[in-house]
Protein backbone atom coordinates (compact mmCIF):
# COMPACT_ATOMS: atom_id res chain seq x y z
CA UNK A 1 0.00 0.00 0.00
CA UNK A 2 1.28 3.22 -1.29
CA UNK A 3 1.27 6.48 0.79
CA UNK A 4 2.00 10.09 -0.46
CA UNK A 5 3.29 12.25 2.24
CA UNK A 6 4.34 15.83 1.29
CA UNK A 7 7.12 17.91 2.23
CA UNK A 8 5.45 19.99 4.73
CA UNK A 9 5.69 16.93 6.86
CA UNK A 10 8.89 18.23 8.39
CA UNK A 11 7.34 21.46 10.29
CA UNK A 12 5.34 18.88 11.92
CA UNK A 13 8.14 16.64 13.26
CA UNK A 14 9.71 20.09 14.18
CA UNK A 15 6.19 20.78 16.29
CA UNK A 16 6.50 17.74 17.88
CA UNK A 17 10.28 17.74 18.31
CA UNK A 18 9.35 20.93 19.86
CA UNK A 19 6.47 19.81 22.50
CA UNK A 20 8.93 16.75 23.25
CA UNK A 21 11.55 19.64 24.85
CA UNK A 22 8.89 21.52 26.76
CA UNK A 23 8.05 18.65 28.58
CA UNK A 24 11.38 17.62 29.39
CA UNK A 25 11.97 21.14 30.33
CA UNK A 26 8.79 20.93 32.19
CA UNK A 27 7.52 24.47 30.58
CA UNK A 28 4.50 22.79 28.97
CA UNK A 29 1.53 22.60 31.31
CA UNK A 30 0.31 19.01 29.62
CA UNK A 31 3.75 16.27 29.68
CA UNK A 32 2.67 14.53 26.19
CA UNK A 33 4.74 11.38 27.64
CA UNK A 34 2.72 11.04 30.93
CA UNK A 35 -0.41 10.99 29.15
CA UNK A 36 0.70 8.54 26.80
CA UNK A 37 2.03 6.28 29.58
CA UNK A 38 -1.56 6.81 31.42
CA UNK A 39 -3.35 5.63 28.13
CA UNK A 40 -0.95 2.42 27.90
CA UNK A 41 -1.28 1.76 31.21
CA UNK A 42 -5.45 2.34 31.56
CA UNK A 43 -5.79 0.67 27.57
CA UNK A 44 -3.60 -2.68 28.86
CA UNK A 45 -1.50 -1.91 25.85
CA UNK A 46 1.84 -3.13 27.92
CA UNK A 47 0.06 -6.88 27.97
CA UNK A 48 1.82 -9.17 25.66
CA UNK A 49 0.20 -12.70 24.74
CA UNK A 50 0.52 -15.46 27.48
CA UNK A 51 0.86 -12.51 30.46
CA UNK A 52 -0.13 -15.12 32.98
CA UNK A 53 3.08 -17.35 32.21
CA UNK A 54 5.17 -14.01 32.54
CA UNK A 55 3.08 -12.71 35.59
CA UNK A 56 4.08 -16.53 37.22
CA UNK A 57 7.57 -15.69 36.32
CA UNK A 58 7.53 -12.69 38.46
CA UNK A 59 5.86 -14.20 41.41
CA UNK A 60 8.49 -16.89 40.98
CA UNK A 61 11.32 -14.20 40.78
CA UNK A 62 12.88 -15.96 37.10
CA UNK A 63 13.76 -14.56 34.22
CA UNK A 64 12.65 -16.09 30.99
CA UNK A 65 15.99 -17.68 30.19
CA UNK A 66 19.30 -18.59 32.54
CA UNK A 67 18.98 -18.71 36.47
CA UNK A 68 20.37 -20.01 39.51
CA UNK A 69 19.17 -21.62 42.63
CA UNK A 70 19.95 -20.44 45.83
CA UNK A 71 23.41 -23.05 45.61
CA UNK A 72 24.40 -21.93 42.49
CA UNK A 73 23.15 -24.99 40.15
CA UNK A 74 22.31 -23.22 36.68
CA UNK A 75 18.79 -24.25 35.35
CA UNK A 76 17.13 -22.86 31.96
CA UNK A 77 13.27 -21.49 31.86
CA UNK A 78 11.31 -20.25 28.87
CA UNK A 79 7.62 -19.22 27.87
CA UNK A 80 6.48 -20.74 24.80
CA UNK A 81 2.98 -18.84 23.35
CA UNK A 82 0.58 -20.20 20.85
CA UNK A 83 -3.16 -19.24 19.60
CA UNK A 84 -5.78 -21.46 19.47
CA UNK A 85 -7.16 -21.56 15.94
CA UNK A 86 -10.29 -23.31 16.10
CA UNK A 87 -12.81 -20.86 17.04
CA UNK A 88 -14.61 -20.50 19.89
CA UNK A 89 -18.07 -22.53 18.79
CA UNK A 90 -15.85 -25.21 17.24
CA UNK A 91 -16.29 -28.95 18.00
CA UNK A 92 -12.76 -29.30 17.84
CA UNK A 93 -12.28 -26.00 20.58
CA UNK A 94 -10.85 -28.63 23.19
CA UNK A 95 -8.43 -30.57 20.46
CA UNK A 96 -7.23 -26.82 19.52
CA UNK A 97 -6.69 -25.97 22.63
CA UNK A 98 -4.42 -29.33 23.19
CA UNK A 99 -2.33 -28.07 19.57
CA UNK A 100 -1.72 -24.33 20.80
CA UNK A 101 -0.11 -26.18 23.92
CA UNK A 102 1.67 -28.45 22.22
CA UNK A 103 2.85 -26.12 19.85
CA UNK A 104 3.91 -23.43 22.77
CA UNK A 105 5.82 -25.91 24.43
CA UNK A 106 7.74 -26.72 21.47
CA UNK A 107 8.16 -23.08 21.33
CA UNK A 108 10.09 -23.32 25.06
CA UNK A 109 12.18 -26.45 23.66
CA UNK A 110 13.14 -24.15 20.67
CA UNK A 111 14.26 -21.29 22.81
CA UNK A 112 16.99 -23.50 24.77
CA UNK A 113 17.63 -24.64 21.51
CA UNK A 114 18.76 -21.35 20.09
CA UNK A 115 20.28 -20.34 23.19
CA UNK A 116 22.55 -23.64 22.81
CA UNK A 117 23.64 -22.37 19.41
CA UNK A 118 22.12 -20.11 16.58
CA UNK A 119 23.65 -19.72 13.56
CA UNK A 120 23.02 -16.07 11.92
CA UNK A 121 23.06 -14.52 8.11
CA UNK A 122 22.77 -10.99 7.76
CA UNK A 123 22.65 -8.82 4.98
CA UNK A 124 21.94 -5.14 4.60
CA UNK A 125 21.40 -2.57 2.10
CA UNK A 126 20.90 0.85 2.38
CA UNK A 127 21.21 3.07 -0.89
CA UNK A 128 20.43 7.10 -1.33
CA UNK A 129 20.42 8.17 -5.26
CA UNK A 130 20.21 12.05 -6.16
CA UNK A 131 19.24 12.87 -9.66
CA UNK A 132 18.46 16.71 -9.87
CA UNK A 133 17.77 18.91 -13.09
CA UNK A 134 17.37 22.31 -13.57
CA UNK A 135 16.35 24.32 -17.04
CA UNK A 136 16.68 23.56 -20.36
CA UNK A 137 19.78 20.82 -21.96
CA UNK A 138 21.06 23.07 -24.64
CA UNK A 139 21.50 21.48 -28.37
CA UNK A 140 25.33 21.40 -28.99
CA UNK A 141 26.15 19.89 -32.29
CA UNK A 142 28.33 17.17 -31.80
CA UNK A 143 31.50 17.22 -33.97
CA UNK A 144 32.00 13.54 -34.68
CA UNK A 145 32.31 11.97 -38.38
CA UNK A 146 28.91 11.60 -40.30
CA UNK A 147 27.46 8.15 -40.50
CA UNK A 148 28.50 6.21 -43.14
CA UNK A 149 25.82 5.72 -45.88
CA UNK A 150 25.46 2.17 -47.25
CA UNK A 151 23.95 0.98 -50.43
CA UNK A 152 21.61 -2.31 -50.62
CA UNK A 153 24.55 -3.80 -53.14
CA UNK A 154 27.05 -3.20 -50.42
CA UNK A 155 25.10 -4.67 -47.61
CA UNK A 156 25.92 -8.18 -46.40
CA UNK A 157 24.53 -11.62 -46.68
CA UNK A 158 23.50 -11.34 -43.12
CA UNK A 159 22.88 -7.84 -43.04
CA UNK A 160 19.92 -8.51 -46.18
CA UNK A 161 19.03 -11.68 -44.10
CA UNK A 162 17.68 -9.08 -41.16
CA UNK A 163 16.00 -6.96 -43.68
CA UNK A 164 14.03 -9.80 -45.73
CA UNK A 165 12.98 -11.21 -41.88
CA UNK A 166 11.69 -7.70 -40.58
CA UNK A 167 10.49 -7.14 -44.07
CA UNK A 168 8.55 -10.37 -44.27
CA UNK A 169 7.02 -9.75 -40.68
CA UNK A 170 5.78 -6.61 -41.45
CA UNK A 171 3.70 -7.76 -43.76
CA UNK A 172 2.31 -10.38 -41.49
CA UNK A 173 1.15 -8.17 -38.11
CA UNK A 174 -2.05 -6.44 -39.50
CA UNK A 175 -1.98 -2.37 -38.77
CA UNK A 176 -4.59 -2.60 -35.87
CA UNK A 177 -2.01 -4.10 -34.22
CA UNK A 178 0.37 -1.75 -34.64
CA UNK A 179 -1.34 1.37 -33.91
CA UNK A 180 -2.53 -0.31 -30.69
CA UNK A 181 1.44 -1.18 -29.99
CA UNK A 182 1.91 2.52 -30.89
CA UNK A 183 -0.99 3.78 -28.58
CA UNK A 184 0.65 2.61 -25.57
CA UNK A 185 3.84 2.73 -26.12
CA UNK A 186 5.92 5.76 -24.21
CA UNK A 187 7.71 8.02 -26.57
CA UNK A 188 11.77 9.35 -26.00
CA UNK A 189 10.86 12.54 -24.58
CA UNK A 190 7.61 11.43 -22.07
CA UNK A 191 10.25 8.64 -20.40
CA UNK A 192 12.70 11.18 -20.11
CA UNK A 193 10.18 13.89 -18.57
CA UNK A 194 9.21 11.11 -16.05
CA UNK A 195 12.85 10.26 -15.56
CA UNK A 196 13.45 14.23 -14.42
CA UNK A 197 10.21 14.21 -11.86
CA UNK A 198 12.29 12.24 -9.67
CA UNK A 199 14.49 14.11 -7.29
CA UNK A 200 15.98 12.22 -4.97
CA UNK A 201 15.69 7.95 -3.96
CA UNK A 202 16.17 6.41 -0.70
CA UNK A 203 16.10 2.54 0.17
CA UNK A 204 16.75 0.06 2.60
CA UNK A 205 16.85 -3.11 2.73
CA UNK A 206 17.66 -5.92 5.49
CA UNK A 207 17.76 -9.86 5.33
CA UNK A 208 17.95 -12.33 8.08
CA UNK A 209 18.36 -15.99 8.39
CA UNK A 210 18.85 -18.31 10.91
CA UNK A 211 19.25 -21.74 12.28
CA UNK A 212 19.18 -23.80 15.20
CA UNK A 213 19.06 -27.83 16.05
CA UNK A 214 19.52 -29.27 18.96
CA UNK A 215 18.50 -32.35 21.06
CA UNK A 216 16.49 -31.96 24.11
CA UNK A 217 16.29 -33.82 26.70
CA UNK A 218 14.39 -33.22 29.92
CA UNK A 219 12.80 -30.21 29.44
CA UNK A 220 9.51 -30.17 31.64
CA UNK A 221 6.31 -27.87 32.07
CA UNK A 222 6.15 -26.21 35.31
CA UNK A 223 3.27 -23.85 34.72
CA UNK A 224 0.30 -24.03 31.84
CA UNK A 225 -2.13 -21.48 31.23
CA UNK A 226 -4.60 -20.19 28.58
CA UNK A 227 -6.77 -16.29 28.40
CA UNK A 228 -9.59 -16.69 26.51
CA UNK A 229 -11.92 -14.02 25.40
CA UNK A 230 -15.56 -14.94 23.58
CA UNK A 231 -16.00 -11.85 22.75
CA UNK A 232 -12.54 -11.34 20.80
CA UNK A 233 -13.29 -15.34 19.66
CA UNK A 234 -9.43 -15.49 20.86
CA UNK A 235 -7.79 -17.99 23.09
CA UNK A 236 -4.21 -18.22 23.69
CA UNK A 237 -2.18 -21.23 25.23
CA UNK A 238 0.80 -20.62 27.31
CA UNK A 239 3.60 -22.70 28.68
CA UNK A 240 6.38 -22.32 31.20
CA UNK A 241 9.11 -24.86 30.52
CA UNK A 242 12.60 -25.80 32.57
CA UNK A 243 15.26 -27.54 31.63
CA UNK A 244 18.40 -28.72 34.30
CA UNK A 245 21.44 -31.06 33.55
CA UNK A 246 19.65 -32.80 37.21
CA UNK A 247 16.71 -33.34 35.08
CA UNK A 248 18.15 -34.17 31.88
CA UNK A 249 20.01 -36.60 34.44
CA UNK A 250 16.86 -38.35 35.07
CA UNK A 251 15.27 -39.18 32.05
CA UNK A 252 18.10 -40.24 30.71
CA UNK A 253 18.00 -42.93 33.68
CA UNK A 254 14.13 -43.47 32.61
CA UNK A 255 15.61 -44.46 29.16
CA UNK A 256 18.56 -46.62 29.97
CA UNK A 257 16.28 -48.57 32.94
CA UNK A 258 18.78 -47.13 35.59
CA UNK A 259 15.45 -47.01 38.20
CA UNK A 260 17.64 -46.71 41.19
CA UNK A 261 18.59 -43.26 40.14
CA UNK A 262 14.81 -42.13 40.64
CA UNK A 263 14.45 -44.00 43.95
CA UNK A 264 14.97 -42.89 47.51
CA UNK A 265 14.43 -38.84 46.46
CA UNK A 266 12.72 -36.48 49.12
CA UNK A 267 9.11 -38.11 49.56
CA UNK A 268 6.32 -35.67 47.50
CA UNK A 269 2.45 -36.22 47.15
CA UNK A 270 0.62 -38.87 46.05
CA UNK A 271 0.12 -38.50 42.26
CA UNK A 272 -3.51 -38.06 42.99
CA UNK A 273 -3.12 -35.15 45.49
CA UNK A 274 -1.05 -33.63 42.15
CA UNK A 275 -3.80 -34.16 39.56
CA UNK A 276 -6.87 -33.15 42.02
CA UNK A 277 -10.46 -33.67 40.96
CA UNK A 278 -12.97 -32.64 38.67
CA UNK A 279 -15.56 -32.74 41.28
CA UNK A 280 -14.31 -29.86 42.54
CA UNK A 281 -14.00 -25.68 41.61
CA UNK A 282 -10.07 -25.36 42.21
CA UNK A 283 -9.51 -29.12 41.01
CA UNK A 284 -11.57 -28.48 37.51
CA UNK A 285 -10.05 -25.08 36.72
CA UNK A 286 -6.36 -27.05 37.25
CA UNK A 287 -7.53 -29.65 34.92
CA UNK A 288 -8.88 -27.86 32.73
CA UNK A 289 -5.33 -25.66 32.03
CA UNK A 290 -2.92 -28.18 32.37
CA UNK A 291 -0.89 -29.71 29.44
CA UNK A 292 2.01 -31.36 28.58
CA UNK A 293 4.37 -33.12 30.93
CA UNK A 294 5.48 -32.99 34.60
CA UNK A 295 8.31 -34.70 36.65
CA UNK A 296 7.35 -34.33 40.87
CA UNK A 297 8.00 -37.03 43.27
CA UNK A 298 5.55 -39.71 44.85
CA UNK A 299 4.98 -40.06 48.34
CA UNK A 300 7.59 -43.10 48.01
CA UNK A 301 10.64 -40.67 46.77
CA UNK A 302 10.24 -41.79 43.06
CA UNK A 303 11.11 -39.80 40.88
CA UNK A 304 7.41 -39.59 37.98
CA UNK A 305 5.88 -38.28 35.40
CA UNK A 306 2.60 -36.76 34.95
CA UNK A 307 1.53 -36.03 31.30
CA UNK A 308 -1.85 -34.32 30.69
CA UNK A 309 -4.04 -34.38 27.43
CA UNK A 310 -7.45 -33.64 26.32
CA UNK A 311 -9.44 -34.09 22.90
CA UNK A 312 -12.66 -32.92 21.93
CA UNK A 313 -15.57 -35.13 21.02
CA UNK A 314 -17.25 -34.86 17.95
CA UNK A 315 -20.68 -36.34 17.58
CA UNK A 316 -22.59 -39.08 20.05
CA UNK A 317 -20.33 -41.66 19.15
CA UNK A 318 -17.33 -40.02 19.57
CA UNK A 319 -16.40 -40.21 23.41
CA UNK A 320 -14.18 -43.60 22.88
CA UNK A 321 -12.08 -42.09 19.76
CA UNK A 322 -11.42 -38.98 21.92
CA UNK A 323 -9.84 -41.02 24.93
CA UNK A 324 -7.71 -42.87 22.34
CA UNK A 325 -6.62 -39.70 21.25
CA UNK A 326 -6.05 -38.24 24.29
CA UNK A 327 -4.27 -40.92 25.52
CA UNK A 328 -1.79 -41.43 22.75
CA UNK A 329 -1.04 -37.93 22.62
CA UNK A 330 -0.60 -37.89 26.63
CA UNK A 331 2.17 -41.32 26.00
CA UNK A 332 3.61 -39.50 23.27
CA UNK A 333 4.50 -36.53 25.27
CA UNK A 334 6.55 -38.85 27.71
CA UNK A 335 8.23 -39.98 25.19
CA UNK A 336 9.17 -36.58 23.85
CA UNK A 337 10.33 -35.49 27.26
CA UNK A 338 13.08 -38.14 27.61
CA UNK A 339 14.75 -37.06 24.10
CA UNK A 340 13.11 -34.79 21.30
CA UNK A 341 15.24 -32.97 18.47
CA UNK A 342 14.42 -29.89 17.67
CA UNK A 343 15.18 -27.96 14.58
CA UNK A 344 14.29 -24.10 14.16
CA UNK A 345 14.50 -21.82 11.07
CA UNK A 346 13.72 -18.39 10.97
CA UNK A 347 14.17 -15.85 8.20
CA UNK A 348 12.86 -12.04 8.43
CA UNK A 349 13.20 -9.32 5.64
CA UNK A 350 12.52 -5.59 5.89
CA UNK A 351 12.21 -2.97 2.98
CA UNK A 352 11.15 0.66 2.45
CA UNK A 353 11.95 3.09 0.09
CA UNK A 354 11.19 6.64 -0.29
CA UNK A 355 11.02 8.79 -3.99
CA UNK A 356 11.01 12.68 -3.99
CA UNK A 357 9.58 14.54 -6.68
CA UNK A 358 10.46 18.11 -8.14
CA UNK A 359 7.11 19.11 -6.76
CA UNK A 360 8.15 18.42 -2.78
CA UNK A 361 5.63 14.70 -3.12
CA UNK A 362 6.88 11.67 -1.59
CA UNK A 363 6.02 8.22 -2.34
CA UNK A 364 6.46 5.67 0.28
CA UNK A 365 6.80 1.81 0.15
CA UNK A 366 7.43 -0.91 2.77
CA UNK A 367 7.12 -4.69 3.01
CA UNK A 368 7.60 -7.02 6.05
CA UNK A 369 8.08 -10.54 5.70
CA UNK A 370 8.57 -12.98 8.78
CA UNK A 371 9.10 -16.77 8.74
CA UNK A 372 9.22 -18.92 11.54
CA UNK A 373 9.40 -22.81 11.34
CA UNK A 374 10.16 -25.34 14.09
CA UNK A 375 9.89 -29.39 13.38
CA UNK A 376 10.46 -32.16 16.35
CA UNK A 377 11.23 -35.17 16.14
CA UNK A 378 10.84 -38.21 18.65
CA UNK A 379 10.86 -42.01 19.24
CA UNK A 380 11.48 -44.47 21.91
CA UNK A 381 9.43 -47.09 23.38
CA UNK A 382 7.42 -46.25 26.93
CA UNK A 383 7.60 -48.89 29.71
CA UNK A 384 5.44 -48.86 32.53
CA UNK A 385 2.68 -46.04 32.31
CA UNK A 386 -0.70 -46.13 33.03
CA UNK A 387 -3.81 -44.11 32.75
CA UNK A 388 -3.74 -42.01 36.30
CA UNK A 389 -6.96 -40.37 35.35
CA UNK A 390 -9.91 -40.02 32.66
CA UNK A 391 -12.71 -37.52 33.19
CA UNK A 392 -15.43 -35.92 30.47
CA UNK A 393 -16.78 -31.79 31.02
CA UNK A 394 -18.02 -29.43 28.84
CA UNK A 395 -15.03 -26.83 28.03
CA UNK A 396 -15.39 -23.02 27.84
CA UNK A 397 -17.47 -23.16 24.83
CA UNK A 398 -19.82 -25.63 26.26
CA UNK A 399 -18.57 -28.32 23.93
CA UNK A 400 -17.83 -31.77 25.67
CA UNK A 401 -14.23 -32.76 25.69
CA UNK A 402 -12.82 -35.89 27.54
CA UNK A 403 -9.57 -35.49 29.87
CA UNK A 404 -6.39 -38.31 30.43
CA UNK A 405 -3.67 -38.32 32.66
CA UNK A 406 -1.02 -40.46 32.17
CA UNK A 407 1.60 -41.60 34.78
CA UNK A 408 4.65 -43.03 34.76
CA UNK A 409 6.83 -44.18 37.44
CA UNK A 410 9.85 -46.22 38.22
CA UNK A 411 8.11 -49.46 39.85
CA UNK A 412 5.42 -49.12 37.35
CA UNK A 413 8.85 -49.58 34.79
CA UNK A 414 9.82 -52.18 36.47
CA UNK A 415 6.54 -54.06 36.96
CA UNK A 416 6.67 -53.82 33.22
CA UNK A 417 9.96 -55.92 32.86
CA UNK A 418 9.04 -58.14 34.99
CA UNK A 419 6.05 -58.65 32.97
CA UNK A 420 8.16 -59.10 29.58
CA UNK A 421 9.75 -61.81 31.34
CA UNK A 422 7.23 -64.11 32.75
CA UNK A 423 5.67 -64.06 29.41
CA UNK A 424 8.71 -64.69 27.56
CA UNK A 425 9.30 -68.16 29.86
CA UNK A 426 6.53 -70.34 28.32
CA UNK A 427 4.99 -73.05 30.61
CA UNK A 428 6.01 -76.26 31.03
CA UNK A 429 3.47 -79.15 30.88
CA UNK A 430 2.74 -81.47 34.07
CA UNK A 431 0.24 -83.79 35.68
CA UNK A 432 -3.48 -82.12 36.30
CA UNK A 433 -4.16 -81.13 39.27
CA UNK A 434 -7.17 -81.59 41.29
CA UNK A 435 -9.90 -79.11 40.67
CA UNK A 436 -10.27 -76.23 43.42
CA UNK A 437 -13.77 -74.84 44.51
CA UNK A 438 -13.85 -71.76 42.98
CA UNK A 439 -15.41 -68.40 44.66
CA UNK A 440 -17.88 -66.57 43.43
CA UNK A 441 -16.51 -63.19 42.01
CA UNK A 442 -17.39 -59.96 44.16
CA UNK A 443 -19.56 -57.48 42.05
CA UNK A 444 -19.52 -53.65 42.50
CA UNK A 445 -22.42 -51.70 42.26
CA UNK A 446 -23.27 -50.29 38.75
CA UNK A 447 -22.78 -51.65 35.08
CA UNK A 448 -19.14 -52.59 35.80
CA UNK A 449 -17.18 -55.30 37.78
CA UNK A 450 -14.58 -56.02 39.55
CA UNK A 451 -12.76 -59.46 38.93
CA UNK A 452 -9.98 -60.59 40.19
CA UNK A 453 -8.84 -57.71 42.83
CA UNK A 454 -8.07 -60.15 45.84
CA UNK A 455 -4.70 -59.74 46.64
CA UNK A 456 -4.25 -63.20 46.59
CA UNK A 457 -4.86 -63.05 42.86
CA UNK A 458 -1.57 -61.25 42.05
C-alpha cells in the first residue's frame, strides 16, 4: 500500500520535536509522555500474549531464560505462546486448545535450543540516489564523423538476411495491431520527462536468516495457562518450561532402565493429590489448564511423570475415539520429554523506500516478511505407564471434551519388565491337578465389575 506524504511533513516533526523539549523542560503545562504512559497503562496496551506465564515468572522471581538456585546450580526457563485456531463454537475448541499447547511448548524447547547455538546470516542494504535537473539541456552539435551511408549492393549476406525477416514480418502483423502497440507505447521525450520528476531515492533493505538444532532432553512444564476471550473469539495457550542437567540426568535414567537413580528422592504427594479432581471448583479449573508433561516425586521418593491431554468429542459416538486420542497424545509426550530434536528456522526481511519529486511529493513503500518454522522429532518405546486419570466436562465453549492423565513411574517400569519376562518363559506341561472350589466373584455396584482384585490373585 502506497502512501504520499508531502514535504510539509517536516514542520510537523519540528512541532513535535518541539512539545517533546517543553516537557522535558517541564515548561508545557500538559507532559505529552505522561499521558501517553496513562493511556498504555489504563488501555492494557503493555500486555503481551501469554501474560499469565510471565506474571508466574515474576511471582516466581525468574527470568525467561538462565537462572540459579539459591546453591548456584544453573537451570534454563522459557515461555512458549501459541493461539488457538479453532474458534470459539468449534467442535474441535478442546483438540485446539491441546495443539496451541503443544505447539507453545515446542516453542520453550526451541528457545533453549537457540540459546545452545544459533547460527546467523545478515545482509543489509541501504542506498540514497540524487538525480536533480534544472532548465533547459542546450543542443550542442556534436563534432563527430557523419554516418557512413550504405547501399543495398554493399550490404551483407547477413545484413539482407535481417532486412528480408523484418520485411517479411511486417507484412504479417495487421496495422490494428500496430497502432494499438503505438498507442501505448511511451515516446523518447515522455520517459525522459518522467525520468526528471524524480528528485531524490532512498532505500533500505535488510535480510535475516537463521538456524538452530539441537537435542532436548528433559525439558519439563512447570506452569500451563490459557486467556480466553468470547467476545474477541481469541484464546491463547501458554507454557512455562525448565530444563536442568539434574533433570536431563533423570530421564536419561528413565531411558537406559537405571530405576535406582529415581528411587529414595525427598518423599512428594501422592500423584492423585497432584492431579486433584474434577468434582471440585479449584480441582476443575487445574484440569482444565494443564498440558504437557510434569516430573514431581511420589509419596515413596520416586522420581514420575505426569503427562496431561485432552481431545474434543465430535458427535454421540465419539467419546471412545477422543480417549484414544487423548491418551496417545498424553504417552507421546513422555516420550518426547526423555529425548526430542528440535530444529528451528527463521528468516525475516525488511524494505522501504522513499522517492522525492520536483514538486516536494513523496512516495512511500514498505514490506515485512517474517518466517518462523520449528519441526520435532521423537521415538522411543514407553515402559510402565498407566492411565492415572480419565474424566469428560463441557469446556469453555460448552462443547464436551474428555480429559487423560497419564503416569509413569519407576516401579510401574519395572513391573513392566518383569512382565516381559514371565511371558517370555513359556509353561512347562505337568500332571493335572485336582480341581479347586472356585469363589464366586465380588460385584460392585453399577454396570461394571470387579474381577480378580483379591490380593491373593496377584
Amino acid at each position: 500500500m502506497q502512501k504520499r506524504i508531502h514535504a510539509s511533513c517536516a514542520l510537523t516533526l519540528s512541532a513535535f520535536i518541539s512539545v517533546a523539549a517543553q516537557a522535558q523542560t517541564g515548561d508545557a503545562e500538559i507532559d505529552p509522555m505522561e499521558a501517553l504512559f496513562n493511556s498504555n497503562q489504563s488501555g492494557g496496551a503493555g500486555k503481551v500474549e501469554g501474560q499469565s506465564c510471565y506474571d508466574y515468572l515474576d511471582r516466581k522471581g525468574w527470568s525467561d531464560g538462565f537462572n540459579e538456585k539459591r546453591d548456584g546450580t544453573p537451570y534454563f526457563v522459557s515461555v512458549g505462546v501459541s493461539r488457538v485456531q479453532a474458534p470459539w463454537q468449534s467442535s474441535n475448541f478442546a483438540t485446539s486448545m491441546m495443539n496451541a499447547s503443544i505447539a507453545a511448548q515446542l516453542e520453550t524447547k526451541s528457545n533453549l535450543a537457540q540459546t545452545m547455538g544459533k547460527e546467523i546470516t545478515s545482509q543489509i542494504t541501504s542506498e540514497l540516489l540524487q538525480d536533480y535537473t534544472e532548465g533547459t539541456a542546450p543542443e550542442i552539435a556534436e563534432a563527430s564523423q557523419p554516418p557512413a551511408t550504405t547501399t543495398y549492393d554493399e550490404l551483407g549476406y547477413y545484413e539482407k538476411f535481417k532486412l528480408l525477416v523484418n520485411q517479411q514480418l511486417d507484412k504479417a502483423i495487421d496495422q490494428e495491431t500496430k497502432d494499438a502497440f503505438d498507442d501505448k507505447a511511451l515516446s523518447a521525450a515522455e520517459a525522459e520527462e518522467a525520468l526528471r520528476r524524480v528528485v531524490n531515492t532512498q532505500s533500505f533493505n535488510d535480510a535475516i536468516t537463521a538456524r538452530s538444532n539441537a537435542t532436548i532432553r528433559g525439558m519439563k512444564n512447570i506452569f500451563t495457562s490459557f486467556d480466553s476471550s468470547a467476545k474477541k473469539n481469541s484464546t491463547v495457550a501458554c507454557v512455562v518450561g525448565l530444563w536442568s542437567e539434574k533433570l536431563a540426568q533423570q530421564v536419561d535414567a528413565m531411558t537406559t532402565g537405571n530405576y535406582d537413580l529415581l528411587k529414595g528422592q525427598k518423599a512428594g504427594m501422592p500423584l492423585d493429590q497432584y492431579i486433584g479432581s474434577e468434582n471440585t471448583r479449584e480441582g476443575f479449573t487445574k484440569l482444565l489448564g494443564t498440558y504437557g508433561t510434569f516430573i514431581v516425586r511420589n509419596e515413596k521418593g520416586e522420581i514420575s511423570v505426569l503427562s496431561y491431554a485432552q481431545a474434543g468429542i465430535k458427535g454421540s459416538m465419539g467419546e471412545q475415539p477422543a480417549f484414544n486420542e487423548a491418551k496417545l497424545r498424553a504417552e507421546r509426550a513422555i516420550i518426547q520429554l526423555r529425548e526430542e530434536h528440535v530444529d528451528v528456522v527463521q528468516a525475516s526481511s525488511n524494505q522501504e523506500s522513499s522517492v522525492e519529486y520536483d514538486d516536494g511529493m513523496i512516495d512511500y513503500y514498505s514490506r515485512s516478511k517474517n518466517e518462523s518454522r520449528v519441526t520435532a522429532s521423537a521415538s522411543g518405546t514407553l515402559d510402565g505407564s498407566s492411565v492415572k486419570k480419565r474424566w469428560r466436562g463441557s469446556h469453555l465453549n460448552q462443547k464436551p471434551f474428555v480429559g487423560v492423565v497419564v503416569a509413569w513411574t519407576p516401579s510401574g517400569a519395572e513391573l513392566a519388565d518383569t512382565a516381559r519376562e514371565t511371558m517370555a518363559n513359556k509353561p512347562q506341561p505337568k500332571s493335572a491337578a485336582p480341581a479347586q472350589p472356585v469363589a464366586a466373584p465380588q460385584w460392585d455396584g453399577g454396570a461394571g465389575a470387579a474381577v480378580g482384585d483379591d490380593e491373593d490373585d496377584f
